[in-house]
Protein backbone atom coordinates (compact mmCIF):
# COMPACT_ATOMS: atom_id res chain seq x y z
CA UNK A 1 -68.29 25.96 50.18
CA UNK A 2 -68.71 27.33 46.76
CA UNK A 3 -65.92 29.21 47.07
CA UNK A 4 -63.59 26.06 48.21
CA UNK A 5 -64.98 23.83 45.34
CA UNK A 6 -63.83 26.79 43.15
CA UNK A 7 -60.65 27.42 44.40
CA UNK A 8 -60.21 23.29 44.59
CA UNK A 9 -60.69 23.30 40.82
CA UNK A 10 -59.02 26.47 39.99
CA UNK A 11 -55.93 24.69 42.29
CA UNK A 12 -56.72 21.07 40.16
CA UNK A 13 -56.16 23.50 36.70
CA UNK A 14 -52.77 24.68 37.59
CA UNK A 15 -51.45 21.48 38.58
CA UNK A 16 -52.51 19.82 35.44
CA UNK A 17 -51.54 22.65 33.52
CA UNK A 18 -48.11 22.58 35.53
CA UNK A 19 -47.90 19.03 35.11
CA UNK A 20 -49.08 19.35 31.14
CA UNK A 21 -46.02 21.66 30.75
CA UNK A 22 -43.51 19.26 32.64
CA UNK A 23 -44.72 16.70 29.99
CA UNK A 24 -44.29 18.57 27.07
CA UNK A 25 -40.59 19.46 28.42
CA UNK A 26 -39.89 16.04 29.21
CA UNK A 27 -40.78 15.12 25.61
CA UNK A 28 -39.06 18.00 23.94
CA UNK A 29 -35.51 16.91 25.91
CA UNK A 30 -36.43 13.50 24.27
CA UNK A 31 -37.01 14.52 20.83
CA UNK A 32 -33.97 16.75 20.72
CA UNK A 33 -31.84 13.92 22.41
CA UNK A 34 -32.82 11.59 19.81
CA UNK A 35 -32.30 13.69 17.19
CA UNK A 36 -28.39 14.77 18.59
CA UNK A 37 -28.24 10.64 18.86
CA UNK A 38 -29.67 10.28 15.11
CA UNK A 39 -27.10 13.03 13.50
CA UNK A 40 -24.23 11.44 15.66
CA UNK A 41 -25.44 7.85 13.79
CA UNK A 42 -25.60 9.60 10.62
CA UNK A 43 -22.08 11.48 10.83
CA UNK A 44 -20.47 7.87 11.87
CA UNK A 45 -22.17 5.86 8.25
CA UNK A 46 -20.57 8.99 6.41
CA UNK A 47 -17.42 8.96 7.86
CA UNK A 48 -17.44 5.14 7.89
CA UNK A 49 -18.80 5.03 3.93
CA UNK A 50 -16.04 7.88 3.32
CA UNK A 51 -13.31 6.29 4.87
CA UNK A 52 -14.11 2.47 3.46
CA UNK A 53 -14.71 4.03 -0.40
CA UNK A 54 -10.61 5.66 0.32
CA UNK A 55 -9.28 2.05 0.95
CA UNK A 56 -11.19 0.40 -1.68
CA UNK A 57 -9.55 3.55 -4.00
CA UNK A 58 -6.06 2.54 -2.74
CA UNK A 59 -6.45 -1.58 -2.54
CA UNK A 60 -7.43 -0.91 -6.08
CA UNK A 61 -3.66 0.84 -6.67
CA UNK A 62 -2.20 -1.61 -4.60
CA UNK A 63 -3.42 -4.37 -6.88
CA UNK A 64 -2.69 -2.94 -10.06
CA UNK A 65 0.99 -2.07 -9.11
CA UNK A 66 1.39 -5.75 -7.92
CA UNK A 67 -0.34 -7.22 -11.00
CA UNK A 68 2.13 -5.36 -13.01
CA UNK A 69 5.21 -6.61 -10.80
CA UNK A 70 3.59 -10.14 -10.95
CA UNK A 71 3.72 -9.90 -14.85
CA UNK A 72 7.41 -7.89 -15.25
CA UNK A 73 8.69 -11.37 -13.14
CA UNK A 74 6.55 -13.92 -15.36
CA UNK A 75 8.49 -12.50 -18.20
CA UNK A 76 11.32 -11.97 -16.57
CA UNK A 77 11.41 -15.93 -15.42
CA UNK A 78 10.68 -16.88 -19.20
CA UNK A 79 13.44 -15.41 -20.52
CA UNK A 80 15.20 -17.44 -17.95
CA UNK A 81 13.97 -20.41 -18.73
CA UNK A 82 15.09 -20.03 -22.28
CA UNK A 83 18.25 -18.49 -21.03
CA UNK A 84 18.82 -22.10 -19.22
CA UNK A 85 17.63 -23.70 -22.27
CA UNK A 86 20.59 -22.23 -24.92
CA UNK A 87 23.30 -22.33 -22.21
CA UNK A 88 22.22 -26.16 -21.32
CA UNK A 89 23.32 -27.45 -24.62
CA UNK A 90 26.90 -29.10 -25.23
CA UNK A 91 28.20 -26.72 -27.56
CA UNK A 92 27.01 -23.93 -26.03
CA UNK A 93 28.77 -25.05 -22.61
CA UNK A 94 31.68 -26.04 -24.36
CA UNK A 95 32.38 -22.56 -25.79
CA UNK A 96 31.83 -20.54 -22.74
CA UNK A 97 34.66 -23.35 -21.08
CA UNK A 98 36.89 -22.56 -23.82
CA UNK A 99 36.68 -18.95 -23.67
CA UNK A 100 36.82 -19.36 -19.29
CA UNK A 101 39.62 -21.05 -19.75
CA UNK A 102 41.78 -19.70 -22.99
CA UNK A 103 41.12 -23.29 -24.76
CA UNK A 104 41.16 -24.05 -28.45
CA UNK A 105 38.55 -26.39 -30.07
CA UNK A 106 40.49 -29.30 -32.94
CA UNK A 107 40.23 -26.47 -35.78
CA UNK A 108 40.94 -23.58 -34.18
CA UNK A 109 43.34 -21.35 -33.55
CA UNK A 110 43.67 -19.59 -30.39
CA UNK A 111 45.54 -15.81 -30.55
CA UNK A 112 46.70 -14.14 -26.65
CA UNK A 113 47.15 -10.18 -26.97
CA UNK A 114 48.94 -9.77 -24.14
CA UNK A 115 48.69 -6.19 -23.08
CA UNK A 116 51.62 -5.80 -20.76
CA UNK A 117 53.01 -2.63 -22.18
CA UNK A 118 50.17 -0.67 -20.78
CA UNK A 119 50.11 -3.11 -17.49
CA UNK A 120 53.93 -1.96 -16.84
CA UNK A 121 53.16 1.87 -17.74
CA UNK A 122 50.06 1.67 -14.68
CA UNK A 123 52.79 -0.12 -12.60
CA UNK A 124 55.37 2.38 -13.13
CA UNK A 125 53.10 5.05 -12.24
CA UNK A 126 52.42 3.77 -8.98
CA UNK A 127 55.95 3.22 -8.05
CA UNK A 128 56.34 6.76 -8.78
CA UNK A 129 53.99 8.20 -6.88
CA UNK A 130 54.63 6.31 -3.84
CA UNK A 131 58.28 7.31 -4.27
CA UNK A 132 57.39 10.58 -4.22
């Protein structure tokens, strides 16, 4: 009987040390699990911080470019307005008819160069060459 209470307990040590070893192997696959699930989480807030810190870079760009467009056409539209300003006035209308139009004012004296010469030289040429 001494012998089976021996062997019982010598039997009792291997299973717990079996089962002690199954424990520690269950928690080592945990551990390294986690810690392939923490470097994963880690590599995703770098990427993610890398790739939000490149669009803030070019939203920066972006806005400068259109700041600078967005001033070019507040100037440009200025000059417009004062454009619309000296060409809405009387005399400045009635000049731009006058030269539209070949008009003289009361005083004035109106002179025509009529280039024809050098209109009938171009239309001789052309003649010519379709002759040919």
């Amino acid at each position: 009987m001494a012998e089976n209470s021996e062997q019982n307990n010598m039997h009792e040590e291997v299973i717990t040390s079996s089962n002690q070893r199954i424990k520690k192997n269950k928690t080592g696959f945990y551990y390294s699990f986690l810690t392939l699930v923490l470097l994963f989480c880690l590599i995703q807030i770098g990427f993610g911080a890398i790739l939000n810190i490149s669009k803030t870079i070019s939203y920066k760009a972006k806005i400068s470019t259109l700041s600078k467009i967005r001033d070019s056409a507040e100037n440009r539209n200025q000059e417009l307005k004062e454009d619309i300003k000296l060409f809405s006035s009387m005399s400045s209308l009635e000049g731009i008819a006058r030269n539209n139009l070949k008009m003289a004012g009361e005083d004035e004296i109106l002179i025509l160069i009529n280039n024809s010469q050098q209109i009938n030289s171009t239309k001789n040429k052309k003649h010519n060459n379709k002759k040919k």
